[in-house]
C-alpha atoms as a PDB file:
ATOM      1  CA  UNK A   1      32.744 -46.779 -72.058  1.00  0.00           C
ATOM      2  CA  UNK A   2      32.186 -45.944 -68.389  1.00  0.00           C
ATOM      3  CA  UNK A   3      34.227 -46.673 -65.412  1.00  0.00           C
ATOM      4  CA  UNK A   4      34.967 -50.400 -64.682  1.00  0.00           C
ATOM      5  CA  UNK A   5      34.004 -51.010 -61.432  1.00  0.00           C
ATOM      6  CA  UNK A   6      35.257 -54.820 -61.784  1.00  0.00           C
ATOM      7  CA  UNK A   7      36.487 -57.321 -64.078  1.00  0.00           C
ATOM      8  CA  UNK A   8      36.840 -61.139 -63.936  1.00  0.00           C
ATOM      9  CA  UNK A   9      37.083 -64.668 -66.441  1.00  0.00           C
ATOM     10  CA  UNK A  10      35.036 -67.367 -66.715  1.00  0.00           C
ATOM     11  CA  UNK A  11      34.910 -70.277 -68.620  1.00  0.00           C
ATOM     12  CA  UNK A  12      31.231 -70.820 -69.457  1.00  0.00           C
ATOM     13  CA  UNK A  13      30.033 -74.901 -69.991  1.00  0.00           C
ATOM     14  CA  UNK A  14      27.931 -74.673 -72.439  1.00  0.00           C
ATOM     15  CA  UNK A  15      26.686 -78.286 -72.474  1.00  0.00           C
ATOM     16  CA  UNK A  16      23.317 -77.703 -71.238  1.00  0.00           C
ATOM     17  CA  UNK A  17      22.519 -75.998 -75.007  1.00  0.00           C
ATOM     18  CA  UNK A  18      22.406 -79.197 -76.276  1.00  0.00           C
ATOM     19  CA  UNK A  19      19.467 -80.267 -74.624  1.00  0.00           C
ATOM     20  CA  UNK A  20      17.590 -77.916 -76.681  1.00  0.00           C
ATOM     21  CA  UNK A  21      16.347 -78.887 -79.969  1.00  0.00           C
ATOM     22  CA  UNK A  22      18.830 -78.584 -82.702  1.00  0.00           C
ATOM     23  CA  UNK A  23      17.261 -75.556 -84.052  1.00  0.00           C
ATOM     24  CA  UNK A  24      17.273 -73.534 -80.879  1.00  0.00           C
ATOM     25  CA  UNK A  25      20.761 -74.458 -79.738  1.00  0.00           C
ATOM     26  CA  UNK A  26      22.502 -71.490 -80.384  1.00  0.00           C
ATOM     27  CA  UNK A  27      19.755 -69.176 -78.793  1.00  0.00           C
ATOM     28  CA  UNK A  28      19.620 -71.411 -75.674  1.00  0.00           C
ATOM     29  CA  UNK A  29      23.578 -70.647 -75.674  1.00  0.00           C
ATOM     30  CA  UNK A  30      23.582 -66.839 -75.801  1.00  0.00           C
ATOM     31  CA  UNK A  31      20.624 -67.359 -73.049  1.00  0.00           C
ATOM     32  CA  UNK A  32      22.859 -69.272 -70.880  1.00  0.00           C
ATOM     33  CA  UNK A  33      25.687 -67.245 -70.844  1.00  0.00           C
ATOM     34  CA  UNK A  34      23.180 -63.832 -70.168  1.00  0.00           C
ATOM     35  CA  UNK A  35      21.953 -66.456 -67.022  1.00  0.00           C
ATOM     36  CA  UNK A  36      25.926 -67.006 -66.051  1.00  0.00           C
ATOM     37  CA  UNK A  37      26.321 -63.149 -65.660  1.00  0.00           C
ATOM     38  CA  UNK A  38      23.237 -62.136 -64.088  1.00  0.00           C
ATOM     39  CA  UNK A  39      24.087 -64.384 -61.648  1.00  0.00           C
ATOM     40  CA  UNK A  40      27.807 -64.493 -61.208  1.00  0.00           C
ATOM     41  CA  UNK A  41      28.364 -60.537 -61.722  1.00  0.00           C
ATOM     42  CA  UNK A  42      24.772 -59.587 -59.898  1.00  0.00           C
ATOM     43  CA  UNK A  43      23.390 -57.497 -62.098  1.00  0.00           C
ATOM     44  CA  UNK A  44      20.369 -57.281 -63.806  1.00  0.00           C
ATOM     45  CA  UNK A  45      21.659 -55.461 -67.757  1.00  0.00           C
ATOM     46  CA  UNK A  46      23.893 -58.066 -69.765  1.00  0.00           C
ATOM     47  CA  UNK A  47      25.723 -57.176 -73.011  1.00  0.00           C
ATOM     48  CA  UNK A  48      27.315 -59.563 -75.480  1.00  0.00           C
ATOM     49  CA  UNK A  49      30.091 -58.097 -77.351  1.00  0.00           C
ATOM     50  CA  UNK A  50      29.102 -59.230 -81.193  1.00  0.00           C
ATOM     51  CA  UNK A  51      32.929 -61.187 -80.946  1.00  0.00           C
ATOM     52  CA  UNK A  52      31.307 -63.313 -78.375  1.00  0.00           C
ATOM     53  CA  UNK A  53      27.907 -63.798 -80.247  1.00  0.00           C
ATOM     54  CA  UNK A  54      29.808 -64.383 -83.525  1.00  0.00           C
ATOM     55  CA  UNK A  55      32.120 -67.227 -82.006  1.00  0.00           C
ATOM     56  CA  UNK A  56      28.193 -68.940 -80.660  1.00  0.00           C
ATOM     57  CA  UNK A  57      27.283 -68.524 -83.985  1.00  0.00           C
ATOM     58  CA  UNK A  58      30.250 -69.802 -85.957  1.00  0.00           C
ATOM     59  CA  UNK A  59      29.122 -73.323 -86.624  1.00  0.00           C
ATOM     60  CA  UNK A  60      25.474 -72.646 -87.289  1.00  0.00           C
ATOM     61  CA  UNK A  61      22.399 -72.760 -84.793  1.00  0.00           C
ATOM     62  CA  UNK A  62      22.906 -76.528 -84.607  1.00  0.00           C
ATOM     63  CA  UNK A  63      26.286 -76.638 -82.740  1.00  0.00           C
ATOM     64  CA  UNK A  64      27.948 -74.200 -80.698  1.00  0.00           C
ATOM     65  CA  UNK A  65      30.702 -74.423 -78.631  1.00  0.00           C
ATOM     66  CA  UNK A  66      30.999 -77.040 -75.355  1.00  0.00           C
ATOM     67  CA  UNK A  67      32.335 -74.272 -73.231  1.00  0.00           C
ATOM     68  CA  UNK A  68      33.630 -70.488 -73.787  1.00  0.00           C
ATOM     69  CA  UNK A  69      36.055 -68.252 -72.366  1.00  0.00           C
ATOM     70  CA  UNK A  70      35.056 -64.435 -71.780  1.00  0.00           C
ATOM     71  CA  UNK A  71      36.351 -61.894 -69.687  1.00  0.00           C
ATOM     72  CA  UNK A  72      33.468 -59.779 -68.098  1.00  0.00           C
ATOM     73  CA  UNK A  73      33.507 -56.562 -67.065  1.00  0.00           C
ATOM     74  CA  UNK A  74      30.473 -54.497 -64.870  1.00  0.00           C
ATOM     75  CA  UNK A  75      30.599 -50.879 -64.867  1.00  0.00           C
ATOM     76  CA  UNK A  76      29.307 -48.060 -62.686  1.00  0.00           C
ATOM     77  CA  UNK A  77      25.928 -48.782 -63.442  1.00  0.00           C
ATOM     78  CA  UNK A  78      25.273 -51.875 -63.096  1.00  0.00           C
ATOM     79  CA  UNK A  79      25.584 -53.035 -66.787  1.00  0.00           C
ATOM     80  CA  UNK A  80      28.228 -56.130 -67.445  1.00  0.00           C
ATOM     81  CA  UNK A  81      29.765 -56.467 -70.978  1.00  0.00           C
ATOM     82  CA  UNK A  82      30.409 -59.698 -72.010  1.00  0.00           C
ATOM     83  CA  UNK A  83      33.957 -59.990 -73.721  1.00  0.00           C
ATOM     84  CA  UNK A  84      36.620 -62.455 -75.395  1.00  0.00           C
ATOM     85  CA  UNK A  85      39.907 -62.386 -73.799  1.00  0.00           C
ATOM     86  CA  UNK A  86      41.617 -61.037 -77.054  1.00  0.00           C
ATOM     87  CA  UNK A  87      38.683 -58.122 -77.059  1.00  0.00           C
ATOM     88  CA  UNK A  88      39.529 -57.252 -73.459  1.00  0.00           C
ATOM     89  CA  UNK A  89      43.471 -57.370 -74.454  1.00  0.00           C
ATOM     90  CA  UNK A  90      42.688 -54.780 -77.296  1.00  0.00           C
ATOM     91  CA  UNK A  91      40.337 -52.374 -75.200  1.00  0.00           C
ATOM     92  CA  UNK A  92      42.877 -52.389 -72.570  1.00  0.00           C
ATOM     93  CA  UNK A  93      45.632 -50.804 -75.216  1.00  0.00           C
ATOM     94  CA  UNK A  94      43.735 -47.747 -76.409  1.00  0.00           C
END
């Protein structure tokens, strides 16, 4: 992984998936929190760590979370990763 230029946490409200049919609720979540670091982290490349996708995905397309906390990091070129706390914990060991 390149150089971490900087690194901060959010807790992302999720609420606003639920306005979305019930089919499309988990999309409209990994959506939102792509939105959240384009325009939080300004940058225009997002990545969601599979962690973070499998937690929106945990209870089915019909209910994700309320909220999520992730830890996201932007590198040298411009391209944020999108982390769990315990992910950034482990990357930050080895």
């Amino acid at each position: 992984m390149s150089e971490v230029v900087s690194e901060r946490e959010y807790v992302i409200p999720l609420r606003d998936a639920y306005e979305a049919s019930r089919t499309r609720r988990a999309k409209r979540a990994v959506n939102i929190i792509k939105e959240f670091a384009r325009k939080h982290m300004k940058a225009e490349i997002v990545k969601i760590s599979s962690k973070v996708n499998s937690l929106i995905w945990s209870r089915g397309i019909e209910k994700p979370p309320r909220r999520i906390k992730v830890v996201m990091r932007k590198d040298k070129e411009g391209v944020v990763t999108v982390l769990l706390p315990e992910e950034a914990k482990e990357e930050e060991k080895t």
